[in-house]
Protein backbone atom coordinates (compact mmCIF):
# COMPACT_ATOMS: atom_id res chain seq x y z
CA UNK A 1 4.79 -2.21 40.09
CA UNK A 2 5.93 -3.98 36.62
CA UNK A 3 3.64 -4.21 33.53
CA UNK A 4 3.14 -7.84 34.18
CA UNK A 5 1.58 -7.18 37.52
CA UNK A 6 -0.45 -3.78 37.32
CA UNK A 7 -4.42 -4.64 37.88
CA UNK A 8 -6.73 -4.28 34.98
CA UNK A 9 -9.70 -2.77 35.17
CA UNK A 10 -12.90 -4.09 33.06
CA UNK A 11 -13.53 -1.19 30.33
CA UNK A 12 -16.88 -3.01 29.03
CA UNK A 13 -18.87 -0.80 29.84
CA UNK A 14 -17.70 2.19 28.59
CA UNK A 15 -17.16 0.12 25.68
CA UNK A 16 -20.47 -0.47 25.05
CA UNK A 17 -21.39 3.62 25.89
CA UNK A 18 -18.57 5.24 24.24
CA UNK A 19 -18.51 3.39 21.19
CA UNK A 20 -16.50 4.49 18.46
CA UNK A 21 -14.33 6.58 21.17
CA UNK A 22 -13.67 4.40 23.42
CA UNK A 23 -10.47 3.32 22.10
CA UNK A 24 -9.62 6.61 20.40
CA UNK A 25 -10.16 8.28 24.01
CA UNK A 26 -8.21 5.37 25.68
CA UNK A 27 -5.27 6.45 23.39
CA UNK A 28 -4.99 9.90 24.42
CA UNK A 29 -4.52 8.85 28.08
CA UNK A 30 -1.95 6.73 26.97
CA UNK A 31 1.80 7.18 26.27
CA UNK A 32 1.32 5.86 23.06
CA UNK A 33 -0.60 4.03 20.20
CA UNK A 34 -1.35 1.14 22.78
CA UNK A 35 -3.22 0.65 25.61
CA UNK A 36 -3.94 -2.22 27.98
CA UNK A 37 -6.97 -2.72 29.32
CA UNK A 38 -9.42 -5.61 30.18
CA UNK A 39 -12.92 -6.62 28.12
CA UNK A 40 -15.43 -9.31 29.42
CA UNK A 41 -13.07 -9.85 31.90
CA UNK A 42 -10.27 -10.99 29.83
CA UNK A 43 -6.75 -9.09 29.65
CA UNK A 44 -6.29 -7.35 25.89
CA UNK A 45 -3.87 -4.86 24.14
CA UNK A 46 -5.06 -2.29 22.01
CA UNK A 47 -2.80 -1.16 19.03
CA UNK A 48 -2.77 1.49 16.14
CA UNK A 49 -0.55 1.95 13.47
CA UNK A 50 1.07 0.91 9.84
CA UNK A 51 3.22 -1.21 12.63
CA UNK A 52 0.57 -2.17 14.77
CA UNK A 53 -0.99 -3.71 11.76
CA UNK A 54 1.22 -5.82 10.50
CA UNK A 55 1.74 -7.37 14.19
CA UNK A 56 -1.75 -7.54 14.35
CA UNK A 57 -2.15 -9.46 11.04
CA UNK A 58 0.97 -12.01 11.94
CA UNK A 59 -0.38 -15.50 12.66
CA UNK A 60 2.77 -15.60 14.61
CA UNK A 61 1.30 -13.32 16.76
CA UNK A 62 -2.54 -13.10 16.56
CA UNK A 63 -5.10 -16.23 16.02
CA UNK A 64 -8.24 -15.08 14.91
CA UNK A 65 -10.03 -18.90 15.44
CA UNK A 66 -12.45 -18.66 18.20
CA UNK A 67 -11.74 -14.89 18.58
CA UNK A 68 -14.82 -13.51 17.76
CA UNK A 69 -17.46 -14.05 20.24
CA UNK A 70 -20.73 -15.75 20.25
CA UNK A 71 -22.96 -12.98 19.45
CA UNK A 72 -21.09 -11.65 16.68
CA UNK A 73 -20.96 -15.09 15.10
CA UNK A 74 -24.60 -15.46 15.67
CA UNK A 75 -25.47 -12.38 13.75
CA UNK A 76 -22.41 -10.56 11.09
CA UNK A 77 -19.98 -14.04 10.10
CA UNK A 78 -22.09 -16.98 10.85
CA UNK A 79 -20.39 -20.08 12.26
CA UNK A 80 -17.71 -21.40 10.46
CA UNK A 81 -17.26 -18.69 8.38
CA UNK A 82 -13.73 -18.11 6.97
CA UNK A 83 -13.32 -15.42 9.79
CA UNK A 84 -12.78 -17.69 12.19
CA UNK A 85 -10.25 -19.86 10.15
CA UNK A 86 -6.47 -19.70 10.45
CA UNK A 87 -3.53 -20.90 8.90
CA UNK A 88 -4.12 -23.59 5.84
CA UNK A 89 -7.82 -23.85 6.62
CA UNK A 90 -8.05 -20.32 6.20
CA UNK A 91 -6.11 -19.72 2.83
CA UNK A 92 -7.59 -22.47 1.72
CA UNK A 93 -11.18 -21.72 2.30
CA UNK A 94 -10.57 -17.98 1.26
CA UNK A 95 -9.16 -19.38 -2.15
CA UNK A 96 -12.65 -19.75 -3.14
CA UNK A 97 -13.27 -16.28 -2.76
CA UNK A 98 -10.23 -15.15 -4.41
CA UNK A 99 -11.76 -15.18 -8.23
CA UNK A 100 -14.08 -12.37 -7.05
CA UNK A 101 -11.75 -10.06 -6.57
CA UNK A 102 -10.19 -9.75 -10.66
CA UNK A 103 -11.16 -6.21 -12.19
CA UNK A 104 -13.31 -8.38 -15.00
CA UNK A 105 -15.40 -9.89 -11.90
CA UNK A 106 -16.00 -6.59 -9.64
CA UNK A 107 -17.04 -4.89 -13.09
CA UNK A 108 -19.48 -7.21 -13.34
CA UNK A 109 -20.60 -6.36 -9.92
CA UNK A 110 -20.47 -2.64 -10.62
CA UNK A 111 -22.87 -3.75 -13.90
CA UNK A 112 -25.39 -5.25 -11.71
CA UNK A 113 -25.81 -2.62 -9.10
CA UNK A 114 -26.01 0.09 -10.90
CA UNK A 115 -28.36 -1.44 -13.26
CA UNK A 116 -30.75 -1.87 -10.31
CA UNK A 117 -29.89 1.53 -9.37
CA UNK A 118 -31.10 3.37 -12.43
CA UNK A 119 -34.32 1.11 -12.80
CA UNK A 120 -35.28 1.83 -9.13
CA UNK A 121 -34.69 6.01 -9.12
CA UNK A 122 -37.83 6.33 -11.69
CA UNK A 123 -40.20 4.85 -8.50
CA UNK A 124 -38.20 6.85 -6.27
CA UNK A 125 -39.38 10.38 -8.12
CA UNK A 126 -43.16 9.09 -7.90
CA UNK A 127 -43.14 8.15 -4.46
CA UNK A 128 -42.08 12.07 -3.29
CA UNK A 129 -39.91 11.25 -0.68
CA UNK A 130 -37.93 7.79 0.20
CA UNK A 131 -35.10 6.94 3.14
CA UNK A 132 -31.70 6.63 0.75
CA UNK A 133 -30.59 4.25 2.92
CA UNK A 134 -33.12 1.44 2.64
CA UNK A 135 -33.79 2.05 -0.66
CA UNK A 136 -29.44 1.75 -1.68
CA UNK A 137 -29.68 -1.62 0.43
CA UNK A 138 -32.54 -2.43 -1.18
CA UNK A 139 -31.01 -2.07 -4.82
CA UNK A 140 -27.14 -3.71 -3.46
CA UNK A 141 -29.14 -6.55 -2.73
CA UNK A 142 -30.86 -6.90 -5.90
CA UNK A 143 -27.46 -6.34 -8.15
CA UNK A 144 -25.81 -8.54 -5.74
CA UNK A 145 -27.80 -11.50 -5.82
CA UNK A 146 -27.94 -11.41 -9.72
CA UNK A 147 -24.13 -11.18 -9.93
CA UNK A 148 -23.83 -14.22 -7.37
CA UNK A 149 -26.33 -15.97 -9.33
CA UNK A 150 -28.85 -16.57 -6.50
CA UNK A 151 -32.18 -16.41 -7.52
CA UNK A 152 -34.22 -13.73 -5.77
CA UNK A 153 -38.17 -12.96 -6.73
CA UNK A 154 -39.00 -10.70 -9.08
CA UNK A 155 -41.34 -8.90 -6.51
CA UNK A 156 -40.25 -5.66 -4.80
CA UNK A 157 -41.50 -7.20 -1.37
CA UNK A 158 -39.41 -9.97 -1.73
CA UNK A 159 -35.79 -7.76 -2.50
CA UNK A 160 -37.01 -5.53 0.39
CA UNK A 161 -37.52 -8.53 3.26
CA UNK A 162 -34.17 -9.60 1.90
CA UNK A 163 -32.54 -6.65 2.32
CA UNK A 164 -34.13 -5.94 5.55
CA UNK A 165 -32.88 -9.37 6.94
CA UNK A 166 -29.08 -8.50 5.38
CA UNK A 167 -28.90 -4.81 7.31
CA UNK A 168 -30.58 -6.58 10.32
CA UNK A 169 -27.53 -8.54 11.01
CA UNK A 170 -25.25 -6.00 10.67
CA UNK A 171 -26.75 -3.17 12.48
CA UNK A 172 -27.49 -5.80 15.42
CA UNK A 173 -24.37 -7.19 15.47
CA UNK A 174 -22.41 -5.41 18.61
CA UNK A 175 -25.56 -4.55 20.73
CA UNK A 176 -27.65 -6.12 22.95
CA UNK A 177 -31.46 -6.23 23.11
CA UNK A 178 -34.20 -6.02 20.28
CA UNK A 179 -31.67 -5.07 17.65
CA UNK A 180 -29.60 -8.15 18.53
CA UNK A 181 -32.51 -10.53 18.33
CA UNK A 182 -33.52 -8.94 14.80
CA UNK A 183 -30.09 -9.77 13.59
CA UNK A 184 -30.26 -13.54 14.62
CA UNK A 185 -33.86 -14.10 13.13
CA UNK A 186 -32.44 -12.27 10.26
CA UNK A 187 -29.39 -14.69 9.76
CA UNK A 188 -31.21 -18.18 10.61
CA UNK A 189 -34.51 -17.22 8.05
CA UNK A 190 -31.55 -16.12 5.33
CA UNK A 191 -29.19 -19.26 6.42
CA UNK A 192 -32.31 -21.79 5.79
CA UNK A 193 -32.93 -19.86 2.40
CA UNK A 194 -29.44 -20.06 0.98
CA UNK A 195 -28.76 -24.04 2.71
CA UNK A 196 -31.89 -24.92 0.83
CA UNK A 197 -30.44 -23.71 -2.20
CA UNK A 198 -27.54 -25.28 -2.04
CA UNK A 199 -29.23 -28.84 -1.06
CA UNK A 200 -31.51 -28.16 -4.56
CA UNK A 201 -27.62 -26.94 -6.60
CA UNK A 202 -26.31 -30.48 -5.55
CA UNK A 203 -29.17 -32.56 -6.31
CA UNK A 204 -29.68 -31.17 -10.13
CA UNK A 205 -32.38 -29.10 -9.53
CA UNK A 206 -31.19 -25.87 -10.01
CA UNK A 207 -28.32 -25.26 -12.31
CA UNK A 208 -26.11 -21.96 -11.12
CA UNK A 209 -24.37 -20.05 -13.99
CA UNK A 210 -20.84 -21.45 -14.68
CA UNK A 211 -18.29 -19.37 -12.55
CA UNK A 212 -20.79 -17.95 -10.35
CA UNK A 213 -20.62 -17.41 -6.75
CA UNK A 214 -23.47 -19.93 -6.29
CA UNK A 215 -21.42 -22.38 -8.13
CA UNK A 216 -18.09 -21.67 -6.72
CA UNK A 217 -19.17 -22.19 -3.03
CA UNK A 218 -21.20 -25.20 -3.97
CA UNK A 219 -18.08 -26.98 -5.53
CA UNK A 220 -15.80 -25.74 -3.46
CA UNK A 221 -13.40 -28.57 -1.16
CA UNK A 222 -11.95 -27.24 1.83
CA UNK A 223 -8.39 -28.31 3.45
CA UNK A 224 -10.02 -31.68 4.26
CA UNK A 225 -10.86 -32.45 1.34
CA UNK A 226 -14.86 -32.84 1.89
CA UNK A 227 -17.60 -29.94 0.84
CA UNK A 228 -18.56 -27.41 2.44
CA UNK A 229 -21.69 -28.63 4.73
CA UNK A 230 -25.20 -27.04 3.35
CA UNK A 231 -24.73 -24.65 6.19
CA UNK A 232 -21.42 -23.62 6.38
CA UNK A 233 -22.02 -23.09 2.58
CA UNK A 234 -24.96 -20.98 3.45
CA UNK A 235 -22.96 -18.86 5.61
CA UNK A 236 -20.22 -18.36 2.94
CA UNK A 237 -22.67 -17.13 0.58
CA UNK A 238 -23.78 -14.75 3.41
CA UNK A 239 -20.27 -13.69 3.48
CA UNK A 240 -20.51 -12.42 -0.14
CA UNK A 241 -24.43 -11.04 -0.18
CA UNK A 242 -24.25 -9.32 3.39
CA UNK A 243 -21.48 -6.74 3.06
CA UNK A 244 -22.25 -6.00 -0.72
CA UNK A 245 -25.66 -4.82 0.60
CA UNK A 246 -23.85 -3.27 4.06
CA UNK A 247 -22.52 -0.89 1.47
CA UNK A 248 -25.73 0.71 1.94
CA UNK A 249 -23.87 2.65 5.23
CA UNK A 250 -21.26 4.00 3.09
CA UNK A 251 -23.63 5.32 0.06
CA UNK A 252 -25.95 7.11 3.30
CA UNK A 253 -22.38 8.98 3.72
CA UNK A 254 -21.69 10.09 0.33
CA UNK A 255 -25.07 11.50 0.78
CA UNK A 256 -24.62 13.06 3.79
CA UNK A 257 -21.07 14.45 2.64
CA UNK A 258 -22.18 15.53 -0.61
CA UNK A 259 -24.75 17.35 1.46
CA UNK A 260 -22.40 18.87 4.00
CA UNK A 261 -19.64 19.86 1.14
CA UNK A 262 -21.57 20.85 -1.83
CA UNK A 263 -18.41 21.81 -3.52
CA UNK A 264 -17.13 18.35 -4.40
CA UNK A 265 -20.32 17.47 -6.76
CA UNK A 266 -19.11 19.04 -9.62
CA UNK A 267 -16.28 16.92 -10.33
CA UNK A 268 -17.95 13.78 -9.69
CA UNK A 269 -20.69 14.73 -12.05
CA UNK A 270 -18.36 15.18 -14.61
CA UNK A 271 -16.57 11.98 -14.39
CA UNK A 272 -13.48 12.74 -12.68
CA UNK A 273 -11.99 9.47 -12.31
CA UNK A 274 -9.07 10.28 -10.00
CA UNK A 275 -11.21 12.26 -7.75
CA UNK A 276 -14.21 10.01 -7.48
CA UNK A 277 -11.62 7.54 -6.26
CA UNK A 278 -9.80 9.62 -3.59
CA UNK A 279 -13.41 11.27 -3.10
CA UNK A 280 -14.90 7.49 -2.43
CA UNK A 281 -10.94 6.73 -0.19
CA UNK A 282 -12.02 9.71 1.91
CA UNK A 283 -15.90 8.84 2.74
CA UNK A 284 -14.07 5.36 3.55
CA UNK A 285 -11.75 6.71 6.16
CA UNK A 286 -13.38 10.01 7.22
CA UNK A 287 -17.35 8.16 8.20
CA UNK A 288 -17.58 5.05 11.33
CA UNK A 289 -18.14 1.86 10.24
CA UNK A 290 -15.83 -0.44 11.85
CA UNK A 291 -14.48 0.85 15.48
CA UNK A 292 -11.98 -2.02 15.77
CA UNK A 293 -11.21 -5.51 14.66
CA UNK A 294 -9.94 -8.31 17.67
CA UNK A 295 -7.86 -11.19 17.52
CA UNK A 296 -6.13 -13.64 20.74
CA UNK A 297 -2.58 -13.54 21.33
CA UNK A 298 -1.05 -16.46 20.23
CA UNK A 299 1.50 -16.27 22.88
CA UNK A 300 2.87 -13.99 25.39
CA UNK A 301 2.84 -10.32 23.51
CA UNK A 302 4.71 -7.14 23.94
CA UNK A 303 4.74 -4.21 22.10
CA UNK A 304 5.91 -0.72 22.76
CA UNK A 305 6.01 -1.58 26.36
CA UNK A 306 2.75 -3.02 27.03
CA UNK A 307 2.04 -6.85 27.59
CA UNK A 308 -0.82 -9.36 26.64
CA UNK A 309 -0.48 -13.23 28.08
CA UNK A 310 -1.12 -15.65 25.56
CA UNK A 311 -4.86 -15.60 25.09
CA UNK A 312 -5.39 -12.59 25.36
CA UNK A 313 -7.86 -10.13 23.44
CA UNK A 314 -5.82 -8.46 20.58
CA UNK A 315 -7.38 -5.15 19.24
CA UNK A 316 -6.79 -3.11 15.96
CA UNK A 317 -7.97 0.90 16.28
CA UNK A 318 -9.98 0.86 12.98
CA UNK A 319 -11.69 4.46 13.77
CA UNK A 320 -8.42 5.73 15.69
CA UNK A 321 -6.18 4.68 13.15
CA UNK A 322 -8.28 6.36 10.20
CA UNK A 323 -8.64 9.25 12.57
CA UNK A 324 -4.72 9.53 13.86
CA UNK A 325 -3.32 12.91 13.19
CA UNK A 326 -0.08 11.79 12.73
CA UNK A 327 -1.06 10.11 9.73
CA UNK A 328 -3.68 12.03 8.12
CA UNK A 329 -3.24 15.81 9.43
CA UNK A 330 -6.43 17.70 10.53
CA UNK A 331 -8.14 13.83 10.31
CA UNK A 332 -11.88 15.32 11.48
CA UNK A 333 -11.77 17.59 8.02
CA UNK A 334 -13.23 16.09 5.13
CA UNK A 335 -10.58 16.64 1.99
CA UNK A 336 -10.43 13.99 -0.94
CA UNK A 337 -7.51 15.99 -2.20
CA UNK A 338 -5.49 14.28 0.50
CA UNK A 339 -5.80 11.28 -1.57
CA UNK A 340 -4.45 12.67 -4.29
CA UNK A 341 -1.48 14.77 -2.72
CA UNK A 342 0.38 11.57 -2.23
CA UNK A 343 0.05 7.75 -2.37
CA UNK A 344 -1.21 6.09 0.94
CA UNK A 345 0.07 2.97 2.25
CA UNK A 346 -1.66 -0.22 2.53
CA UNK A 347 -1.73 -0.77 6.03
CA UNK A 348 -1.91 3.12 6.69
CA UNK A 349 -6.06 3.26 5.36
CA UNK A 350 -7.72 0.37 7.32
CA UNK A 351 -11.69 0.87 7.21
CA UNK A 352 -11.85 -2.57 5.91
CA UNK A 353 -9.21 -3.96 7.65
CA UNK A 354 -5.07 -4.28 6.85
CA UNK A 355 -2.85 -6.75 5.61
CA UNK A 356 -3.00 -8.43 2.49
CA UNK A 357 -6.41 -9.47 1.26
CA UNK A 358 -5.33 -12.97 -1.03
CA UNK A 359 -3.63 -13.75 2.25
CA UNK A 360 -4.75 -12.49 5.31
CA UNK A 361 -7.96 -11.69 6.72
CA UNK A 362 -8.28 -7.87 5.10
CA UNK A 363 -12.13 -8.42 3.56
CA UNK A 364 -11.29 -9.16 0.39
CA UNK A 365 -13.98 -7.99 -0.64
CA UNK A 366 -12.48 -4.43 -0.31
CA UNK A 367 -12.33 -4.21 -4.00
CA UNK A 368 -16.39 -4.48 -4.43
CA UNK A 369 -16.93 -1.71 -2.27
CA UNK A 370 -14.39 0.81 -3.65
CA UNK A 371 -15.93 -0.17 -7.19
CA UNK A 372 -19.65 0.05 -6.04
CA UNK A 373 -19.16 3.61 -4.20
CA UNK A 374 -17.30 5.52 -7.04
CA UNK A 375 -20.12 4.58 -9.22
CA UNK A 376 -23.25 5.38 -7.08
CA UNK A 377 -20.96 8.44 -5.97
CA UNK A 378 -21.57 9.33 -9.83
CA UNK A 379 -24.83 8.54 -10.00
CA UNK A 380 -25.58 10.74 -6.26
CA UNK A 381 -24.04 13.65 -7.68
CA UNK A 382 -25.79 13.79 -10.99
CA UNK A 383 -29.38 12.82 -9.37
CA UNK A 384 -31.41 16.28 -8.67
CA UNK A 385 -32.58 16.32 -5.61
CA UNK A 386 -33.68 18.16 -2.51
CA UNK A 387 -32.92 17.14 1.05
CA UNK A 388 -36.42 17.85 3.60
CA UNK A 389 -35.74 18.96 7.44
CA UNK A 390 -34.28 16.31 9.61
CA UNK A 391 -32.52 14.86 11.94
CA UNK A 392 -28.86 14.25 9.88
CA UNK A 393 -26.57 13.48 13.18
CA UNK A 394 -24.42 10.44 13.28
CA UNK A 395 -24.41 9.27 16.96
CA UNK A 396 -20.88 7.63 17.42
CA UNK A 397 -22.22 5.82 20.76
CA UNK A 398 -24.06 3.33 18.37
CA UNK A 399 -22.43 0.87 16.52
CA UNK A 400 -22.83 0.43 13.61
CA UNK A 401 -23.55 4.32 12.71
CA UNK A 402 -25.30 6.46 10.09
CA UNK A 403 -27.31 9.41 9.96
CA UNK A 404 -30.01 9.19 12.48
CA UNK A 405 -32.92 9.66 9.22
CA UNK A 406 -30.85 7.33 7.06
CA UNK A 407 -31.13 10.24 4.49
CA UNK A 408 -34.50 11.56 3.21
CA UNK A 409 -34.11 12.73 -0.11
CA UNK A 410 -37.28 14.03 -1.95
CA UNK A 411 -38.25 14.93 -5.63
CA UNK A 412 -35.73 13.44 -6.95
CA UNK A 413 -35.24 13.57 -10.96
C-alpha cells in the first residue's frame, strides 16, 4: 500500500487528552520528524524542524486564511484578525504593527510594566499571600494599556475584570465546555469596549497620543484602501493587549523555575545582562505554552516521504521542536547556559512561532515578551519572598498550562 492510499485514522481525541504530547509521542512512533495523521476528520502532516519551518512558513506551501477554526477565532485572534490574512493583505495589515517592534518602542513597553509592577508589590506585602499569576496579568494589563494608549479606570476592580477577560480567552481557547464559553464572553464584552473606542477616536471625542497603538490602528488603511471596520479594529487592538497580558504564563514559570533551581537567582539579581537573556530564552523553550501552530496545504505536499492533498491540515511541533534532542541535548533539563554556549538559530527556538516576524506570521510581538520577562525576571529574583505548601504541578494534558496554584507567594518584601 502507497502513501497516497494508506487509511488515516482520526487522532482527535487523543489530541484533546494528550495535549502537549500528542504530537511529541506521535513522533517517536514515527520514522522521522513527520507524521501523518487525520484531525476533525481532515487529512494533515505534522512537521518539526529548522527545515520543517521554513516549509511551514512558505506561502507557496502553507495558507494560513481560514486555517484556524471557529472556536479559536471566537476566543484567542478574533475574526479578521491578521492571523488569518495571507499574502498582500497580510503584509499589509501587519505593517501597522511593525512600528511596535523598534528597541525605542518595546522600551517603552518595558517602562510601563514594570512601573505597574513596582507600585503593585507594596499591596502585595499587606495582603500576606496573593496568586503571582493573576496578580502579573493583572499589572501586564495595566502597563499595557497605558503604553497602547487605551484608557483603562483608575480603579483596581476595573484592571482586574480586564485582565480576567484577557486570560479568559486564552486559557479557553483549545477546550471545550465552561472554559470555552468564559473565553467568548470574555472577547465579545472586551470587543464592544475597544469598537466603542474606536467609534468615539474617529468622531473627535477622544484624542489618542500621537504614535500610539490606539492611533495607529485607528488610522490605519488596509490593502483596499478603506479602514479598518470598528470591529476588526477592535480585534487588532486585542491582538496587541491580549498576549502582552498572556505573558502572565511565562512570569508564573520564572517563578516556578526560580523556585525549582535556586541557583540561577544570584546572577539575575545582580544584573547579569547576558544571562537574564539566555535565562528568559530558556523559560521560553523549556515551559508549554504553545503545543503547535496549523496551517492548509496550499497544494498537494510532500515532505520526507509523507503526503498532505491540497487542503489539508499543516502542523508545526512547537513543544516537540523546543523539546527535540537533536537540537537541544538533554531538552527536559533546565540550563540557561545553553544559550550562551553558542548562538541559536532563528527557526531552531520556536515558542512563538518561526520565520521572519516583519514578514511572516512569527508574532511579532516576540520582541515585547523577551523584553517584559528579562525585566520582571529581575525584579522576581530580587523580591524576598517565601513560597506556602501547594500544589506546583504543570499538567501537560491542559492546554494552555501553568502551575496548577498559579504560584502562591507570601510575605513578600
Amino acid at each position: 500500500m502507497d502513501v497516497l492510499s494508506r487509511p488515516l485514522i482520526d487522532r482527535t481525541l487523543p489530541l484533546l487528552t494528550e495535549g502537549y504530547a500528542w504530537l511529541p509521542n506521535r513522533m517517536r512512533d514515527s520514522s522521522g520528524p513527520v507524521v501523518r495523521t487525520r484531525i476533525l476528520g481532515r487529512p494533515a502532516l505534522a512537521l518539526r524542524g529548522p527545515e520543517a519551518v521554513r516549509f511551514f512558513y512558505d506561502e507557496q506551501n502553507v495558507h494560513r486564511q481560514r486555517a484556524i477554526p471557529e472556536p479559536v477565532l471566537g476566543t484567542l485572534f478574533g475574526h479578521e484578525a491578521v492571523h488569518t490574512l495571507d499574502g498582500t493583505a497580510h503584509r499589509t495589515r501587519k505593517a501597522m504593527f511593525l512600528p511596535l517592534l523598534a528597541p525605542e518602542r518595546i522600551a517603552g513597553l518595558v517602562e510601563e510594566v514594570t512601573a505597574a509592577w513596582d507600585d503593585a508589590v507594596p499591596a502585595w506585602g499587606r495582603r500576606g499571600a496573593v496568586v503571582l499569576f493573576d496578580e502579573a496579568s493583572t499589572v501586564l494589563t495595566r502597563g499595557v494599556h497605558r503604553w497602547a494608549g487605551i484608557p483603562l479606570a483608575d480603579a483596581d476592580a476595573d484592571a482586574r475584570s480586564v485582565a480576567r477577560d484577557m486570560i479568559a480567552m486564552v486559557d479557553g481557547f483549545a477546550t471545550a465546555g465552561p472554559r470555552h464559553l468564559r473565553a467568548r464572553r470574555a472577547r465579545g464584552r472586551q470587543e464592544d469596549r475597544l469598537g466603542r473606542l474606536v467609534r468615539e477616536v474617529r468622531a473627535g471625542d477622544v484624542t489618542p497620543p500621537e504614535d500610539s497603538v490606539l492611533a495607529l490602528v485607528c488610522g490605519h488603511r488596509d490593502a483596499d484602501g478603506a479602514p479598518l471596520d470598528e470591529k476588526t479594529a477592535a480585534v487588532e487592538l486585542l491582538n496587541v493587549v491580549r498576549p502582552t497580558a498572556a505573558v502572565a504564563w511565562f512570569v508564573a514559570f520564572i517563578a516556578h523555575a526560580l523556585h525549582r533551581w535556586p541557583e540561577h537567582r544570584a546572577r539575575l539579581s545582580d544584573g547579569d545582562s547576558a544571562f537574564t537573556a539566555a535565562f528568559t530564552h530558556e523559560v521560553r523553550r523549556f515551559y508549554p505554552f504553545v503545543p503547535f501552530l496549523g496551517g492548509l496545504a496550499a497544494r498537494d505536499l510532500m515532505w520526507r516521504g509523507e503526503w498532505v492533498p491540497a487542503g489539508g491540515l499543516v502542523l508545526l511541533d512547537v513543544y516537540g521542536q523546543n523539546h527535540d534532542e537533536s537540537l537541544w541535548g538533554d531538552p527536559y533539563a533546565f540550563r540557561p547556559q545553553r544559550f550562551l554556549d553558542r548562538p541559536v538559530e532563528r527557526d531552531e527556538l520556536i515558542p512563538q512561532g518561526g520565520g521572519d516576524p516583519r514578514t511572516g506570521h512569527r508574532c511579532p510581538g516576540e520582541g515585547i515578551t523577551i523584553g517584559v520577562l528579562e525585566a520582571l525576571a529581575v525584579r522576581l529574583a530580587r523580591m524576598e519572598y517565601t513560597v506556602p505548601e501547594q500544589n506546583l504541578a504543570i499538567p501537560l494534558h491542559r492546554i494552555p498550562t501553568r502551575p496548577h496554584s498559579g504560584f502562591l507567594i507570601a510575605d513578600v518584601r
